[in-house]
Protein backbone atom coordinates (compact mmCIF):
# COMPACT_ATOMS: atom_id res chain seq x y z
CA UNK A 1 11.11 94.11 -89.73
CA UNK A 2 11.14 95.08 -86.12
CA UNK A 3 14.42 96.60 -84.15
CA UNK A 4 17.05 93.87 -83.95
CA UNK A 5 15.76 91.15 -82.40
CA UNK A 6 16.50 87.30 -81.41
CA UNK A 7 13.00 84.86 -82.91
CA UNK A 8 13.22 81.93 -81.18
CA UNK A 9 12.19 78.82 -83.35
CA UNK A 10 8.69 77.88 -83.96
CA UNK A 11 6.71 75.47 -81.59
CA UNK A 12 5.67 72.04 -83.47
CA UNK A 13 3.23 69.34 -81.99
CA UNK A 14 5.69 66.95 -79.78
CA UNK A 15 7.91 69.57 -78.54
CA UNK A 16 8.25 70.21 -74.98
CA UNK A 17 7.01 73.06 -72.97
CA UNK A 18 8.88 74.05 -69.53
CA UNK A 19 6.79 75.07 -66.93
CA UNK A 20 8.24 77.26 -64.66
CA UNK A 21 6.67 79.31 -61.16
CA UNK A 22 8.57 82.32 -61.04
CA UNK A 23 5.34 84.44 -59.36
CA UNK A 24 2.83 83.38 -56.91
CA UNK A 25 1.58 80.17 -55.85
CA UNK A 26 -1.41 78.63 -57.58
CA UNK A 27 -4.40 76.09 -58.09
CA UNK A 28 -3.02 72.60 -57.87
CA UNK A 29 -5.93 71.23 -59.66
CA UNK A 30 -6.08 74.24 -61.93
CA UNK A 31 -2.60 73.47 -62.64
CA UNK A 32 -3.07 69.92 -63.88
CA UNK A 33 -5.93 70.84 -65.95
CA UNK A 34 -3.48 73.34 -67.88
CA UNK A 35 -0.95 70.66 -67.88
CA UNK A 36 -3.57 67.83 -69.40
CA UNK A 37 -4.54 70.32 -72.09
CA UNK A 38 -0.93 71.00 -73.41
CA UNK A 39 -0.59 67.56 -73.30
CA UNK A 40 -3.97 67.16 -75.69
CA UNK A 41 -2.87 69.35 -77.93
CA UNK A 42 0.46 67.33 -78.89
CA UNK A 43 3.38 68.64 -76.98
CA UNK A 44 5.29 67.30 -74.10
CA UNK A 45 5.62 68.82 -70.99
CA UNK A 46 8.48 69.16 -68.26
CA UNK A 47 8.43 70.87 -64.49
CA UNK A 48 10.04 70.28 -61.67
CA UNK A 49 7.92 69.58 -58.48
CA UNK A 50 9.71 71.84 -56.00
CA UNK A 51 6.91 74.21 -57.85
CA UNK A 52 4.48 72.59 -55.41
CA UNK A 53 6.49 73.55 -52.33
CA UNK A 54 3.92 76.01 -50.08
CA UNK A 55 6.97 78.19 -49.72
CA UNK A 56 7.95 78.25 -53.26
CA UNK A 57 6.46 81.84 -54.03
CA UNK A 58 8.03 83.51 -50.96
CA UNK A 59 11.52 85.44 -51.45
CA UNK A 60 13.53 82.42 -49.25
CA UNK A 61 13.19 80.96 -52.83
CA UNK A 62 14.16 83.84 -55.15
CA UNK A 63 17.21 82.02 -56.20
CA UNK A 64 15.61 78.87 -56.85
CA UNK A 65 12.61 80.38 -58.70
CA UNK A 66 15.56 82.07 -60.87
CA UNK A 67 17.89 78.97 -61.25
CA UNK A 68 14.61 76.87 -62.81
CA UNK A 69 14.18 79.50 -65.48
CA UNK A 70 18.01 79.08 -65.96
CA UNK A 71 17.65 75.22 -66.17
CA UNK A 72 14.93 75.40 -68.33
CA UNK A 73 16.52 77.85 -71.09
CA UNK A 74 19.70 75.26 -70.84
CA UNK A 75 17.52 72.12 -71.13
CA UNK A 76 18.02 71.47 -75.00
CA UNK A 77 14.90 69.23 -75.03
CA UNK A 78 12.95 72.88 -74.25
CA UNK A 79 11.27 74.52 -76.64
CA UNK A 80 8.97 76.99 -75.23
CA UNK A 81 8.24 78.46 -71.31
CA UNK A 82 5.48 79.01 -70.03
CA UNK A 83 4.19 80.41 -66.71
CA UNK A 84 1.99 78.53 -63.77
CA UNK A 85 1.19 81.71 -62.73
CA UNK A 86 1.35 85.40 -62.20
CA UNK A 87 0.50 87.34 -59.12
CA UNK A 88 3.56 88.99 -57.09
CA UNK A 89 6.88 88.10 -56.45
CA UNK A 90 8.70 87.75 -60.33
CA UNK A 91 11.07 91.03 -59.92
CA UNK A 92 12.62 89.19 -56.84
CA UNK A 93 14.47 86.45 -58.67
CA UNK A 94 15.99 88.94 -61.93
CA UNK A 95 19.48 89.05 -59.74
CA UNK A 96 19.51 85.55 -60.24
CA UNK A 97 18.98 84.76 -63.75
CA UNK A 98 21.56 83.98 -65.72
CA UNK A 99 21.97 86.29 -69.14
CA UNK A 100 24.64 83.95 -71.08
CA UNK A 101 22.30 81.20 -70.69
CA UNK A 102 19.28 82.74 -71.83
CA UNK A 103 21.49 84.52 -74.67
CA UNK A 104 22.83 81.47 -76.17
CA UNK A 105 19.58 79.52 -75.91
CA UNK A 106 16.40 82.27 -77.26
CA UNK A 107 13.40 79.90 -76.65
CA UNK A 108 9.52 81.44 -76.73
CA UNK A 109 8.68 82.77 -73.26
CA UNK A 110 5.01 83.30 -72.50
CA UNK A 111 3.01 85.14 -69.53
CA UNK A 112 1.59 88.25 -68.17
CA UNK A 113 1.04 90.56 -65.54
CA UNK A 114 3.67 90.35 -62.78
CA UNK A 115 5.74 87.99 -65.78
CA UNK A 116 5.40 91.86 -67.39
CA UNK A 117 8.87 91.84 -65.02
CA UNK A 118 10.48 88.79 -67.18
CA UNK A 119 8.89 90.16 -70.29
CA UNK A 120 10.50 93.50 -69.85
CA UNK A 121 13.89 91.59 -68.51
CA UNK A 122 14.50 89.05 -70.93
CA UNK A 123 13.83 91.90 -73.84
CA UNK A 124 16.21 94.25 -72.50
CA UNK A 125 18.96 91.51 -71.96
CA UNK A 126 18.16 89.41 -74.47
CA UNK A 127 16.69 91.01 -77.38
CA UNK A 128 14.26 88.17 -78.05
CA UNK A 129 10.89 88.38 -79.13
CA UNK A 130 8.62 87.20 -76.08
CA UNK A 131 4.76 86.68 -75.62
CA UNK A 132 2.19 88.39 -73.78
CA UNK A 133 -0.28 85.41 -73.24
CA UNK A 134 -1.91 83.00 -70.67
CA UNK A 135 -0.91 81.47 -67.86
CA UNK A 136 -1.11 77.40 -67.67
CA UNK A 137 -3.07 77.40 -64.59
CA UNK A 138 -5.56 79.68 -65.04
CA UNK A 139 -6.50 79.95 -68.94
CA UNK A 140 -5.56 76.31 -70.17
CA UNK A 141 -7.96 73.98 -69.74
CA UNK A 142 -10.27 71.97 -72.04
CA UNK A 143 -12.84 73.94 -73.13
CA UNK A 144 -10.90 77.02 -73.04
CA UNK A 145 -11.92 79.99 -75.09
CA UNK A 146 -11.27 79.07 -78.54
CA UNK A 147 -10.45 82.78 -79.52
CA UNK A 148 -7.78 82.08 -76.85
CA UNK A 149 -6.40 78.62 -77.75
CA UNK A 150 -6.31 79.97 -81.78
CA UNK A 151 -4.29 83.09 -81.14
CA UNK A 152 -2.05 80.81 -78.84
CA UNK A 153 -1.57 78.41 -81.42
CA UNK A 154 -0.73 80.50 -84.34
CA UNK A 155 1.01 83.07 -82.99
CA UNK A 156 4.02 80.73 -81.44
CA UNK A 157 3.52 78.14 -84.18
CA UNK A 158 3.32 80.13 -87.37
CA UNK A 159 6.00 82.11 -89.36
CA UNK A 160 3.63 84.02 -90.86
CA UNK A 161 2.44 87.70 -89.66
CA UNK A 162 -0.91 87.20 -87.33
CA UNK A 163 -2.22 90.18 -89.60
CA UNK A 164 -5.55 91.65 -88.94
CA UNK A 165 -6.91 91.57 -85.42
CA UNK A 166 -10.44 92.88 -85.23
CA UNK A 167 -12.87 92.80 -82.11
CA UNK A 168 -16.54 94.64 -82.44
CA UNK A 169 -16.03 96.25 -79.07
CA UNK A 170 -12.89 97.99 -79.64
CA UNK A 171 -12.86 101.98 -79.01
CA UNK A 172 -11.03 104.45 -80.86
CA UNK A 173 -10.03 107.23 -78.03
CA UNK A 174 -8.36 109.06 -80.88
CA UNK A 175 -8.11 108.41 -84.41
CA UNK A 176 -5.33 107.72 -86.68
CA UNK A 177 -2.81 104.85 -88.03
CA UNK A 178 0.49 104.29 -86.84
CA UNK A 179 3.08 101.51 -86.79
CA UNK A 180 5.90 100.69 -84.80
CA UNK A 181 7.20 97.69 -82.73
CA UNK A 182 4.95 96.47 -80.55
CA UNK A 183 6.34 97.01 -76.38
CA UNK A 184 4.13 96.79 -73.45
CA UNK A 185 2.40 94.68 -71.03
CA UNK A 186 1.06 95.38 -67.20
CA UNK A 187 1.21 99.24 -66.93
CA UNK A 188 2.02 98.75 -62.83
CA UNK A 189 5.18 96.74 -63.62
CA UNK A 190 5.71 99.02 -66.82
CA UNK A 191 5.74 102.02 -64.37
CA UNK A 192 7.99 100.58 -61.46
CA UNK A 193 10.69 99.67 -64.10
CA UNK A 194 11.34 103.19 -64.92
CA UNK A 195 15.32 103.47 -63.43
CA UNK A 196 15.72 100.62 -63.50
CA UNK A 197 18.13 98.87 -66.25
CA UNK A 198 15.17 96.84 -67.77
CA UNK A 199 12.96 100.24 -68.25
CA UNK A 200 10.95 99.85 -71.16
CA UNK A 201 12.18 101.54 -74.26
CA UNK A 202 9.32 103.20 -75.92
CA UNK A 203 11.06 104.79 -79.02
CA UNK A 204 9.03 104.47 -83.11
CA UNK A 205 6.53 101.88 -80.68
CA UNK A 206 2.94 101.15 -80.71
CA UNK A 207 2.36 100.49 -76.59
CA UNK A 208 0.15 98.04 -75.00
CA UNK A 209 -1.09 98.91 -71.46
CA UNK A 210 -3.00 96.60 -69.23
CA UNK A 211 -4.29 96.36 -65.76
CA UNK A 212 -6.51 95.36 -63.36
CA UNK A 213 -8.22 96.68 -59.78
CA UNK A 214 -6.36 100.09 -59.96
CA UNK A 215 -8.62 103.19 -59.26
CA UNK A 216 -8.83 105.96 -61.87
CA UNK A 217 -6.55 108.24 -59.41
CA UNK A 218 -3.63 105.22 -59.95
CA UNK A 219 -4.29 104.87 -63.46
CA UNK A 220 -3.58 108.35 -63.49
CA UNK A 221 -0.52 108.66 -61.66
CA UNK A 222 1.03 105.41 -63.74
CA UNK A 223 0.20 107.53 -66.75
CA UNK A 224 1.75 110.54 -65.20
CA UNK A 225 4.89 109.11 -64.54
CA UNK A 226 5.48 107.45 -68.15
CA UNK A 227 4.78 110.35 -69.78
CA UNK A 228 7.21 112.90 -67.07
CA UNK A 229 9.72 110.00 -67.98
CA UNK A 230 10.03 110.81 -71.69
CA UNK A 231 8.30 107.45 -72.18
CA UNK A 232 5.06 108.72 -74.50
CA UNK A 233 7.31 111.25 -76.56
CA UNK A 234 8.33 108.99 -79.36
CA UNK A 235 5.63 107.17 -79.74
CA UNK A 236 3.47 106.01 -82.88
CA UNK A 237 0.45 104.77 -81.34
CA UNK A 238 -1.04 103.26 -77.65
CA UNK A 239 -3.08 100.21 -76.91
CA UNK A 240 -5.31 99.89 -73.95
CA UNK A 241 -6.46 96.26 -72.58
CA UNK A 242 -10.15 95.95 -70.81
CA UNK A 243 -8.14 97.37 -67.96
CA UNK A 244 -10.45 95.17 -65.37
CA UNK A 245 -12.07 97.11 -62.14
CA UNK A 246 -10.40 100.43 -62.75
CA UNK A 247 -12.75 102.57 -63.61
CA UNK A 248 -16.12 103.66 -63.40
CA UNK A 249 -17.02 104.15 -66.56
CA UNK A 250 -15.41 103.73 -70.05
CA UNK A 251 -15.66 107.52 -70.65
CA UNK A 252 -13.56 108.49 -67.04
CA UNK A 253 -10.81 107.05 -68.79
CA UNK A 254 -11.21 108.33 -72.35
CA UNK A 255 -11.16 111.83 -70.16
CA UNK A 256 -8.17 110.75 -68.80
CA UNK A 257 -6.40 109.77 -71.68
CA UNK A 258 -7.26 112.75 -73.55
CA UNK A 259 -6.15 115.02 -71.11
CA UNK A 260 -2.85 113.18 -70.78
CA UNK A 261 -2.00 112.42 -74.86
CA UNK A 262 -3.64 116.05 -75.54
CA UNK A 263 -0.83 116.94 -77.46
CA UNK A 264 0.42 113.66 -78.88
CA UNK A 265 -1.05 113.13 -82.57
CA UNK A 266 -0.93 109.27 -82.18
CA UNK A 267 -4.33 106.78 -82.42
CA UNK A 268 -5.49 105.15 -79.23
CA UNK A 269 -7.31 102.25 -79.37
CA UNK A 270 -9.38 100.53 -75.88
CA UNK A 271 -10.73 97.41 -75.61
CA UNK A 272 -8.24 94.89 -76.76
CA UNK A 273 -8.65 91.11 -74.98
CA UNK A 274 -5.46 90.55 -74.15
CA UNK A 275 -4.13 90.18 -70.39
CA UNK A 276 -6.56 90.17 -67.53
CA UNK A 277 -10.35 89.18 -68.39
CA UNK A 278 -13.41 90.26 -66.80
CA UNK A 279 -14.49 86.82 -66.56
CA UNK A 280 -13.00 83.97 -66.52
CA UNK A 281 -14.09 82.53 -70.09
CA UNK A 282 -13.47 85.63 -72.16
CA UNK A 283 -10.59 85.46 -74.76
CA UNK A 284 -7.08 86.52 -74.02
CA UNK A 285 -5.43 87.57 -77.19
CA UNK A 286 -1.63 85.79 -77.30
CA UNK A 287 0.54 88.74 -78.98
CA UNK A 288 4.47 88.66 -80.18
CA UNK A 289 5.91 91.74 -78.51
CA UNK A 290 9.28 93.09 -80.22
CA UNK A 291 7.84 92.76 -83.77
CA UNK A 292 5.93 95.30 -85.77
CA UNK A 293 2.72 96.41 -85.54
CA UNK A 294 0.13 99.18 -86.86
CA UNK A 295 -2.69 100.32 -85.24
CA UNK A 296 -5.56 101.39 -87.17
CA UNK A 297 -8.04 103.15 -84.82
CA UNK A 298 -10.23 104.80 -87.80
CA UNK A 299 -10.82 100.99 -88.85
CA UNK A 300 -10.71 99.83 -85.27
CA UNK A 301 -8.12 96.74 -85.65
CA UNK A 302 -4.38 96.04 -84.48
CA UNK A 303 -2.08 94.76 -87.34
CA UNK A 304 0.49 92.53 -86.64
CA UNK A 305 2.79 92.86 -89.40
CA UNK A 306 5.82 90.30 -89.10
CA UNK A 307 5.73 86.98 -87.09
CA UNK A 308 7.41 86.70 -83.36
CA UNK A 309 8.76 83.19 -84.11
CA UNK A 310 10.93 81.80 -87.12
């Protein structure tokens, strides 16, 4: 079993999913379309329309951004929160949230990217499990990927272990097996927590890193900075997303990585579909983070060994 960690309870067809805007502003229409297909697939859903308020996403409404997410952890008839969107603007409201309410009410949390912030937040003070997954206004829709909707599904609906994840374009940078709790998320937001008090802990982990339109030379410097921070030491294996725009070509950042995990005997695997997609249609991979995990790279699959909800 992973470190010791809060589950929150399964989601069932007819619950209801809180939508929350704790980031940027988004598609209206894109937004509905998210909301319709929750609704299709059996659950309720609950948001408050000051979400549509042009100014919402600007920091004159850092409390209120904050005090929704408080609401909607307090609301008993919530099960699960999700995210309208990501973008900029989620490490503005943290001063606001409230940590007895989320505390006494662990509920499944989903997002990514700037919600790396929450992700990060919410695991530090709360010790729950949360999810690294879509967004309801840009990857729910009818006729979503179905790799996406299926991962989704089972991984906040089922108490058993996802298992075996395997994808034919995943790239072993270095070989190996190792298992640990699974920690991670955008490798920007990753990087700006260090000193702060919801720093990632990276102790017996396997880390996922994601990100998107950042040059090699950032990439670099991210990398850099977690491992001058102790943050690579303890390690038992790394992760890499698509990591979208950054690079070249794939082998500028296998250089990279070898150079900085030259003397760290871990396996590195790139490639995994989860977080920012090259296109809007490719599968995003839903995954439990706070639970174990084991990352085969000579066999080129991630392992999900215990479930993220009970």
């Amino acid at each position: 079993m992973g470190e010791n960690i809060v589950k929150p309870p399964k989601l069932n067809r007819g619950d209801t999913i809180g939508v929350v805007a704790p980031a940027s502003s988004f598609d209206i229409e894109n937004f509905r379309k998210g909301i319709r297909m929750l609704r299709l697939l059996g659950y309720k859903v609950k948001y408050e329309r000051s979400i549509f308020n042009k100014c919402w996403s600007q920091p004159g409404h850092n409390k209120q951004r904050a005090y929704q997410i408080n609401r909607m952890f307090a609301d008993p008839q919530i099960k699960a929160i999700f995210c309208a969107k990501a973008g900029y603007g989620s490490v503005e409201i943290l001063p606001y949230l409230d940590k007895r309410i989320i505390r006494r009410n662990p509920k499944i949390f989903v997002g990514y990217s700037d919600i790396t912030i929450l992700l990060l937040y919410l695991r530090k003070f709360a010790r729950m499990t949360v999810f690294h997954g879509p967004v309801v206004s840009d990857e729910i829709y009818e006729g979503m990927n179905p790799v996406t909707l299926d991962y989704l599904l089972r991984t906040l609906s089922q108490t058993m272990p996802l298992g075996s994840i395997m994808f034919p374009h995943l790239i072993a940078f270095k070989p190996g097996k190792g298992s640990g709790v699974l920690v991670g998320g955008n490798m920007s937001l990753i990087t700006e927590s260090i000193g702060t008090p919801y720093k990632i802990s990276t102790k017996n982990t396997i880390l996922f890193l994601e990100d998107i339109a950042e040059d090699l030379e950032h990439i670099r410097n991210y990398l850099m900075r977690l491992r001058q921070a102790g943050k690579f030491r303890k390690i038992k294996g790394v992760l890499f997303g698509k990591m979208v725009d950054c690079f070249e070509t794939q082998e500028n950042l296998k250089t990279l990585v070898n150079t900085i995990f030259k003397d760290y005997d871990i396996p590195i695997l790139f490639g995994f579909p989860s977080g920012h997609k090259y296109k809007k249609e490719a599968p995003h991979v839903t995954l439990p983070l706070g639970v174990t995990a084991t990352i085969d790279a000579d066999n080129l699959l991630l392992e999900i060994n215990e479930a993220g909800v009970q």
